[in-house]
Each structure stands twice: as structure tokens, then as C-alpha cells.
C-alpha atoms as a PDB file:
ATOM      1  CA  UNK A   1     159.397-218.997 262.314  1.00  0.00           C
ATOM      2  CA  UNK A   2     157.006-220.792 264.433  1.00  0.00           C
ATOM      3  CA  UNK A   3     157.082-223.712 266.191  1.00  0.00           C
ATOM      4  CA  UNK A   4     155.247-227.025 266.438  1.00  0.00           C
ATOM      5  CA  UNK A   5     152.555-226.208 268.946  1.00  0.00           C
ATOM      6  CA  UNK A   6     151.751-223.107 267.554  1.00  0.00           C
ATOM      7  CA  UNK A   7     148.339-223.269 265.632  1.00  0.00           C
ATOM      8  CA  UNK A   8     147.939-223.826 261.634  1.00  0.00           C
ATOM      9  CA  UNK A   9     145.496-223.049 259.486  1.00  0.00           C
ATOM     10  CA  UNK A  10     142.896-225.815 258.350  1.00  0.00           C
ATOM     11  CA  UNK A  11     142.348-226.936 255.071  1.00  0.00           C
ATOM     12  CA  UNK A  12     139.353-229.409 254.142  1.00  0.00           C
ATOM     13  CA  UNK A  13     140.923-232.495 252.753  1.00  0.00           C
ATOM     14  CA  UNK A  14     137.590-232.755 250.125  1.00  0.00           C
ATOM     15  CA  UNK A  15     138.757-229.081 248.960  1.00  0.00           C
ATOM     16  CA  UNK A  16     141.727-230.303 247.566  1.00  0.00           C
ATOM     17  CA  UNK A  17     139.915-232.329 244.726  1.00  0.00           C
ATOM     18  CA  UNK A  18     138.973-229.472 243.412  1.00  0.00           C
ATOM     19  CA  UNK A  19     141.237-229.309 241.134  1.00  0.00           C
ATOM     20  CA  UNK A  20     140.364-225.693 240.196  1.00  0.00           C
ATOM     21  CA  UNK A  21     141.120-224.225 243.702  1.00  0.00           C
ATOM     22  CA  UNK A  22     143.911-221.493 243.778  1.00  0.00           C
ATOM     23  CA  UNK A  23     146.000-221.994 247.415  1.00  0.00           C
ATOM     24  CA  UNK A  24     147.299-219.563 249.281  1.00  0.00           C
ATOM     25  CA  UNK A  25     150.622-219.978 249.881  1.00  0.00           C
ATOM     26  CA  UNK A  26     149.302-218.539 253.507  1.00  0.00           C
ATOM     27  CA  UNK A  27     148.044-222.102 254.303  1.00  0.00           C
ATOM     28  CA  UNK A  28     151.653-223.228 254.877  1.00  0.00           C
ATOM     29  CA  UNK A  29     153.944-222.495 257.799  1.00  0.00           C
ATOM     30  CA  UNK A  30     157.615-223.289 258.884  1.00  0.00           C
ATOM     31  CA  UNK A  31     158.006-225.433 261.863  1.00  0.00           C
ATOM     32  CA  UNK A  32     161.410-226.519 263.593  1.00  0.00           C
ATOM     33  CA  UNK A  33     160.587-230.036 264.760  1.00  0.00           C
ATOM     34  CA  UNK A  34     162.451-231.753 267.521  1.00  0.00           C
ATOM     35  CA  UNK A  35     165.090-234.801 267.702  1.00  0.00           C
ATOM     36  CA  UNK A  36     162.928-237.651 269.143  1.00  0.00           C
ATOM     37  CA  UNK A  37     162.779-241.615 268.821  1.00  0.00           C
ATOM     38  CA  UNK A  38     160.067-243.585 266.879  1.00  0.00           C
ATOM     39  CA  UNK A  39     159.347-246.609 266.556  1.00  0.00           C
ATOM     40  CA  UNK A  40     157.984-247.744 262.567  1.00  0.00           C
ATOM     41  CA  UNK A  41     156.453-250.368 261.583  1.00  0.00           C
ATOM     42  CA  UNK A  42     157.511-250.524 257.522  1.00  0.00           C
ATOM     43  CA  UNK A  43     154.220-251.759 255.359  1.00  0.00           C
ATOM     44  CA  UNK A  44     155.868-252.928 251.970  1.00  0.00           C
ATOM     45  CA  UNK A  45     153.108-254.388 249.542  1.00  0.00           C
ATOM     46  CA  UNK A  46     150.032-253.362 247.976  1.00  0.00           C
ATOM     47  CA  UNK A  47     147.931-250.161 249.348  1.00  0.00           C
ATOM     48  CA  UNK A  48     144.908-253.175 249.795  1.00  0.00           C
ATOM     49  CA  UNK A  49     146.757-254.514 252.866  1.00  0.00           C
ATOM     50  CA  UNK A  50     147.719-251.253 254.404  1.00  0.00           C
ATOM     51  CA  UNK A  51     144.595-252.182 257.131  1.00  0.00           C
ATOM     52  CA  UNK A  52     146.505-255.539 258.558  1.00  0.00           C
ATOM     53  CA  UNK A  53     149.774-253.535 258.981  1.00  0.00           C
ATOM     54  CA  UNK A  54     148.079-250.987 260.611  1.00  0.00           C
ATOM     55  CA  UNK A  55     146.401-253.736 262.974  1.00  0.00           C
ATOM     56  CA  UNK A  56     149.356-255.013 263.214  1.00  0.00           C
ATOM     57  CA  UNK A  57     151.045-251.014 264.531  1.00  0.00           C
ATOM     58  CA  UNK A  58     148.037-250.927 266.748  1.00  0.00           C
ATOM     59  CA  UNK A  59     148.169-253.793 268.919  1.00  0.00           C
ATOM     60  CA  UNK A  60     152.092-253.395 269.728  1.00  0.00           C
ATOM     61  CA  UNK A  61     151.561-249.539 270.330  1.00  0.00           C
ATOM     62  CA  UNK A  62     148.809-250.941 272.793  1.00  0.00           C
ATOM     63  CA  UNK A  63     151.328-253.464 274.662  1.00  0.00           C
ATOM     64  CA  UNK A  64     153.674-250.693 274.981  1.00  0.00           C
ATOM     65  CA  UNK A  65     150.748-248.343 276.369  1.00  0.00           C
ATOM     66  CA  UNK A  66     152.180-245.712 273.535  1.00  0.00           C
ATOM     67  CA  UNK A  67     148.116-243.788 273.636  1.00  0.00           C
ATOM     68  CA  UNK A  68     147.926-241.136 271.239  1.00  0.00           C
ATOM     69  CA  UNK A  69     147.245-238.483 274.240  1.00  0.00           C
ATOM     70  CA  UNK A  70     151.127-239.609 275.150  1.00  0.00           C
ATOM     71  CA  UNK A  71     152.683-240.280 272.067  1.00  0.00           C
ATOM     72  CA  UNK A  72     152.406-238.621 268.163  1.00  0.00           C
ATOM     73  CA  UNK A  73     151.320-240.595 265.273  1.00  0.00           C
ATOM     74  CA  UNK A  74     153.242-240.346 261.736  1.00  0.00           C
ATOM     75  CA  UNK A  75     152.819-241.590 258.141  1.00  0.00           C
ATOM     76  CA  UNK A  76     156.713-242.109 256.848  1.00  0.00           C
ATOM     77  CA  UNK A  77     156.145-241.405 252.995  1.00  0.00           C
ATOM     78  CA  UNK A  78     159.501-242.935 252.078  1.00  0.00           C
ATOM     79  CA  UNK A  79     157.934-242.567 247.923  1.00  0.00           C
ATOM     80  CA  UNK A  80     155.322-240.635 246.730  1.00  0.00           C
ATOM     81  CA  UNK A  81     154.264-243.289 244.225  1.00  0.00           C
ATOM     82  CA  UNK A  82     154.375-247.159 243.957  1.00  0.00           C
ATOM     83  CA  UNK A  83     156.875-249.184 242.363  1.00  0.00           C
ATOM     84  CA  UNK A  84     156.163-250.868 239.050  1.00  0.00           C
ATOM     85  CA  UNK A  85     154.612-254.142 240.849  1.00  0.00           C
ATOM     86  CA  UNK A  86     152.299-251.739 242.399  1.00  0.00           C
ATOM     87  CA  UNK A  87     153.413-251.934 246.444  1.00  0.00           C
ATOM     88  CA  UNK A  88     153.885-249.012 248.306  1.00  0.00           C
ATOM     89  CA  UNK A  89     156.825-248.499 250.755  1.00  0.00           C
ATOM     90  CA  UNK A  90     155.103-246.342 253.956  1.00  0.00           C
ATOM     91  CA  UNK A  91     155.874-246.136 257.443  1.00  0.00           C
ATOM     92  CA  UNK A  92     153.955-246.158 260.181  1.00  0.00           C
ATOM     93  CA  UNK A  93     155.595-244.872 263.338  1.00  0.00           C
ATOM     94  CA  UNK A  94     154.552-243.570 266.659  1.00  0.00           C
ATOM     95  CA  UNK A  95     156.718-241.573 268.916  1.00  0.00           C
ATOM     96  CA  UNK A  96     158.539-242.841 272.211  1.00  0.00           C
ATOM     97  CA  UNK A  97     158.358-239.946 274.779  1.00  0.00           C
ATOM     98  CA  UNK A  98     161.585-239.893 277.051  1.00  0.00           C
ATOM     99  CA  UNK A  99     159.186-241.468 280.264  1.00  0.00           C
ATOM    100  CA  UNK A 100     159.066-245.086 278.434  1.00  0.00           C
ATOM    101  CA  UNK A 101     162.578-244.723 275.932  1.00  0.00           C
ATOM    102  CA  UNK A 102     164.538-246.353 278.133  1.00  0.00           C
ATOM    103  CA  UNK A 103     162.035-249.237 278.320  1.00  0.00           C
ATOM    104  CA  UNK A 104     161.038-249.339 274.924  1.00  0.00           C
ATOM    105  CA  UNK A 105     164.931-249.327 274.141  1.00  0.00           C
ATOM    106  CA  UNK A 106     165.843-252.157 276.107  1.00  0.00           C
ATOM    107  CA  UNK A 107     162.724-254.346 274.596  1.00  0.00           C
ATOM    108  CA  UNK A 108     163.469-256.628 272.082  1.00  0.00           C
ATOM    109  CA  UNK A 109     161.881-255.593 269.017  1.00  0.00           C
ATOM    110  CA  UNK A 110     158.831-257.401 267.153  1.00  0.00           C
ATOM    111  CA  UNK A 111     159.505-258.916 263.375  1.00  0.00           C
ATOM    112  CA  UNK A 112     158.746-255.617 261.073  1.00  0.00           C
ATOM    113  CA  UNK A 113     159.296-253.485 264.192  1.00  0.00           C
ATOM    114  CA  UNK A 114     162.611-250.915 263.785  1.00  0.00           C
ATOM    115  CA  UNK A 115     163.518-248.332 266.455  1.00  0.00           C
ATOM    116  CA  UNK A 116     164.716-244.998 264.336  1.00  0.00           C
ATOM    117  CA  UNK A 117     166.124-241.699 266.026  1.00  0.00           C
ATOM    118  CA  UNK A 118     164.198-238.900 264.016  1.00  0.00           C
ATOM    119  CA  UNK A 119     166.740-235.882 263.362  1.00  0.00           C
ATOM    120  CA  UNK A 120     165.319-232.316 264.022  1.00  0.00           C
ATOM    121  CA  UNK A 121     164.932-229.734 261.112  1.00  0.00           C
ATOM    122  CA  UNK A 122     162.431-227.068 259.245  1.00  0.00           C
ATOM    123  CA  UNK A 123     159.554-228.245 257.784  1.00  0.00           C
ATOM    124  CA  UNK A 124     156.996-226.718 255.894  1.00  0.00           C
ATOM    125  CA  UNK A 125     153.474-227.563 257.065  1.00  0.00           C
ATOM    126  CA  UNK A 126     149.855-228.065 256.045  1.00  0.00           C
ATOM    127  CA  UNK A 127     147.005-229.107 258.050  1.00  0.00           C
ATOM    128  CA  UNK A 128     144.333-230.933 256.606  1.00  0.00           C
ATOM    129  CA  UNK A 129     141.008-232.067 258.029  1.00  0.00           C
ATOM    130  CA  UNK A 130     138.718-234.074 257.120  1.00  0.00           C
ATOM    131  CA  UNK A 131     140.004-237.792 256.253  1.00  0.00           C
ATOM    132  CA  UNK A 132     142.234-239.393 253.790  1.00  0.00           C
ATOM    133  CA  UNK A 133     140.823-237.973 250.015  1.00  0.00           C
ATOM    134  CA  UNK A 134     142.893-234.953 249.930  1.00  0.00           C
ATOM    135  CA  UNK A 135     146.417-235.149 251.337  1.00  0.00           C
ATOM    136  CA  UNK A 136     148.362-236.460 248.244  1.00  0.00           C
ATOM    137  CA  UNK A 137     146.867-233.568 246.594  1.00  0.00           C
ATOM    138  CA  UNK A 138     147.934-231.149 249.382  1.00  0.00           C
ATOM    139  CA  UNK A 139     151.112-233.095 249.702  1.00  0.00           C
ATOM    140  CA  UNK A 140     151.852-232.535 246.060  1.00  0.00           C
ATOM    141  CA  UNK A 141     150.807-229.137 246.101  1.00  0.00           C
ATOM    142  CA  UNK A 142     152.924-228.375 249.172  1.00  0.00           C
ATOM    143  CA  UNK A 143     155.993-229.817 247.158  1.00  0.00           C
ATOM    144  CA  UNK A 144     155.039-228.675 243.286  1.00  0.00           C
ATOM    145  CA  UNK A 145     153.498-225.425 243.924  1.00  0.00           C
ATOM    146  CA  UNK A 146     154.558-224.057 246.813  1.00  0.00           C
ATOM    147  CA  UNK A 147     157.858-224.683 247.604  1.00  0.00           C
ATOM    148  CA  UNK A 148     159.310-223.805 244.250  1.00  0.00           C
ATOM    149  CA  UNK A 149     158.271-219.969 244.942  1.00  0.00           C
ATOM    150  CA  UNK A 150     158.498-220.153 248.900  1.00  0.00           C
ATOM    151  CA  UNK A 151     162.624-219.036 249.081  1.00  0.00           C
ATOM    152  CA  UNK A 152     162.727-222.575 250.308  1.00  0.00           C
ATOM    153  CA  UNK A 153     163.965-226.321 248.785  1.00  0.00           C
ATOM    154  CA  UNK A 154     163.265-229.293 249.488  1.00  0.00           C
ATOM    155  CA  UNK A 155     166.290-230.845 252.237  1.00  0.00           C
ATOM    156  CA  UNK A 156     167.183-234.082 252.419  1.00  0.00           C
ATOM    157  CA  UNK A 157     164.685-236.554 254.762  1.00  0.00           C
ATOM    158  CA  UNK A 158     161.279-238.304 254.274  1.00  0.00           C
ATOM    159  CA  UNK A 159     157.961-236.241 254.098  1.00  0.00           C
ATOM    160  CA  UNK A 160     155.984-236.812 257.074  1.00  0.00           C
ATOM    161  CA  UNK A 161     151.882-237.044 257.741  1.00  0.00           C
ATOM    162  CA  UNK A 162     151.813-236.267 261.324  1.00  0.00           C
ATOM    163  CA  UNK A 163     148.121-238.028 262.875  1.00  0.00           C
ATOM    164  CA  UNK A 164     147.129-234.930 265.607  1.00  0.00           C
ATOM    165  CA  UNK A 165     143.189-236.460 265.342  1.00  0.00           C
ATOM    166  CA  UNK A 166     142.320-239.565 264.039  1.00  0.00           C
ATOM    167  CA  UNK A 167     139.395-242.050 264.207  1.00  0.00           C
ATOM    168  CA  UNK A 168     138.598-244.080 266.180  1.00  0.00           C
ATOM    169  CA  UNK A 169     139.203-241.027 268.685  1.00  0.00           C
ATOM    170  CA  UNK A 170     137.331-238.543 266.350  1.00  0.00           C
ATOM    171  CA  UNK A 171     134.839-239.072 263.389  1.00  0.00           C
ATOM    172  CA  UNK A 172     136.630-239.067 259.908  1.00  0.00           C
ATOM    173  CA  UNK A 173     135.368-235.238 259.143  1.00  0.00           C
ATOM    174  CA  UNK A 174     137.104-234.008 262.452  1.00  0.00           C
ATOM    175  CA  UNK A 175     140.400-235.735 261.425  1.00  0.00           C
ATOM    176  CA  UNK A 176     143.556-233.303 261.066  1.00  0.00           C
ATOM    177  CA  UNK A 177     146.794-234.283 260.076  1.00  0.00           C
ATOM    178  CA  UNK A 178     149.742-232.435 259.451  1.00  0.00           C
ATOM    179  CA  UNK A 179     151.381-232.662 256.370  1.00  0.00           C
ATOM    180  CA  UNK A 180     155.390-232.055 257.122  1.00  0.00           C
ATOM    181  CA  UNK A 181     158.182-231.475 254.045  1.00  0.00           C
ATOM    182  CA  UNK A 182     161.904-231.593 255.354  1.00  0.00           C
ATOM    183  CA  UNK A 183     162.826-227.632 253.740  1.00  0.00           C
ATOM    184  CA  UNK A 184     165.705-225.728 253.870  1.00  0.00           C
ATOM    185  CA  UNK A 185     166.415-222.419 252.860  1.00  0.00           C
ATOM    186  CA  UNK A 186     167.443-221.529 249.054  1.00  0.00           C
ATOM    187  CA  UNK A 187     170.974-221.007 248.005  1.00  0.00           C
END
């Protein structure tokens, strides 16, 4: 098993449209992550106004001086679909390192703000680079094709994109994100 630090393999996010590509199940690793505090900001609503809850995420991470060098970015993909109106329930969270919890606790927090204690556990992992076009693809992959032959199942908890690069910090083609399923080992 390996842990969270230790180094993936890449994937190109525009790879996974092709929808003729064979994956390795090689790509994937199994990583224990951590107990640790986030804060989410829930985005409820149509995929179009994703960009104002993200503005939104941004400019209270900023007043809390959570910087990504400090503090790890997640996607909460509480469904892997919308619901029949068409909105989308995702979080956005960022993580509260143990130097500002005790501050960030004691704040009082903003309207569609929730503190929520993240449990450790095994995940399975992909990394992905290269912007947005590919992960549900490698997301479903990971979950469809993968796991069913991988001696692991699905375990209870919400799949995860973890942000390691994002723009504006990198261009969108240097952008890696981890894609994390909760997994436990088969009966």
C-alpha cells in the first residue's frame, strides 16, 4: 500500500475521450488518506452556475488565508449525475491544517459555508492532467472497470477530486487532480 505523498502515475485527461483506449489497471493505486477538517461550500443548482459558487469558495478561502501551498483543494462528488431538474449536488471544500483549526473553528460560519471532519480510509487513486474533459470518464472507469476486478469494493463515503495543480497557479494542460474512490477490501 502506498501512501498519499507517494507519486502516481499521470494520465492525460483528453486520453480518456478516447473511448477506444484499453487502461491499465496499473494507472490506479491504493492510498490511506488521513482524518482532517474541511470546510465545503455545497453548490446545489445547475452545472452553468458552478463559476459564482466557486467565486464565492474563493474569496472566503482568501479571508481565511487557506492558499493552496497550505491547504488541499477537493471536489465532493456527493452524485455522479444530476437530478431530474438538471442541478448538480457538488462540494467544494478546502482543507483546514491544524495551525488555523482552532481559528477557523471558533469563526462563525458564512451562509452555504459547513465545517465537516473528513474520516480517514483506502482509496483508490487516479491522477489526471490536463483540465476538466476527462475525469468523469476516468472517474467512471475507476468505479465500472476497475474496481469490479481490483479484489476491492466500493466502501461507504463520497468520491473525491483532490485539486494538487490548478489554474490560476498553473495553465489548464499542467493541471493534475487526483481522482479518490472510498474502497475497501472484498469479502
Amino acid at each position: 500500500m502506498s501512501d498519499a505523498e507517494s507519486k502516481p502515475q499521470v494520465t492525460q485527461s483528453i486520453d480518456w475521450l478516447d473511448s477506444d483506449r484499453l487502461w491499465a489497471p496499473d494507472i490506479v493505486d491504493i492510498v490511506e488518506l488521513p482524518s482532517f477538517t474541511m470546510v465545503v461550500k455545497d453548490h446545489r443548482g445547475p452545472i452553468e452556475l458552478l463559476p459564482a459558487t466557486i467565486q464565492e469558495f474563493v474569496a472566503q478561502r482568501q479571508a481565511w488565508h487557506l492558499h493552496p501551498n497550505i491547504s488541499r483543494t477537493f471536489n465532493l462528488n456527493y452524485s455522479r449525475t444530476p437530478d431530474d431538474q438538471g442541478n448538480w449536488h457538488i462540494g467544494i471544500a478546502v482543507e483546514i491544517p491544524q495551525s488555523l483549526k482552532a481559528e477557523i473553528n471558533a469563526a462563525k460560519m458564512p451562509p452555504g459555508f459547513r465545517l465537516h471532519l473528513f474520516g480517514s480510509g483506502e482509496y483508490a487513486r487516479v491522477r489526471v492532467q490536463g483540465g476538466e474533459a476527462g475525469l468523469m470518464f476516468a472517474a467512471q472507469w475507476l468505479i465500472n472497470q476497475w474496481l469490479p476486478h481490483s479484489g476491492y469494493e466500493m466502501a461507504e463515503g463520497i468520491p473525491l477530486f483532490e485539486r494538487v495543480q490548478f489554474p490560476p497557479m498553473v495553465e489548464p494542460e499542467q493541471a493534475l487532480v487526483d481522482i479518490l474512490v472510498p474502497v475497501e477490501q472484498a469479502i
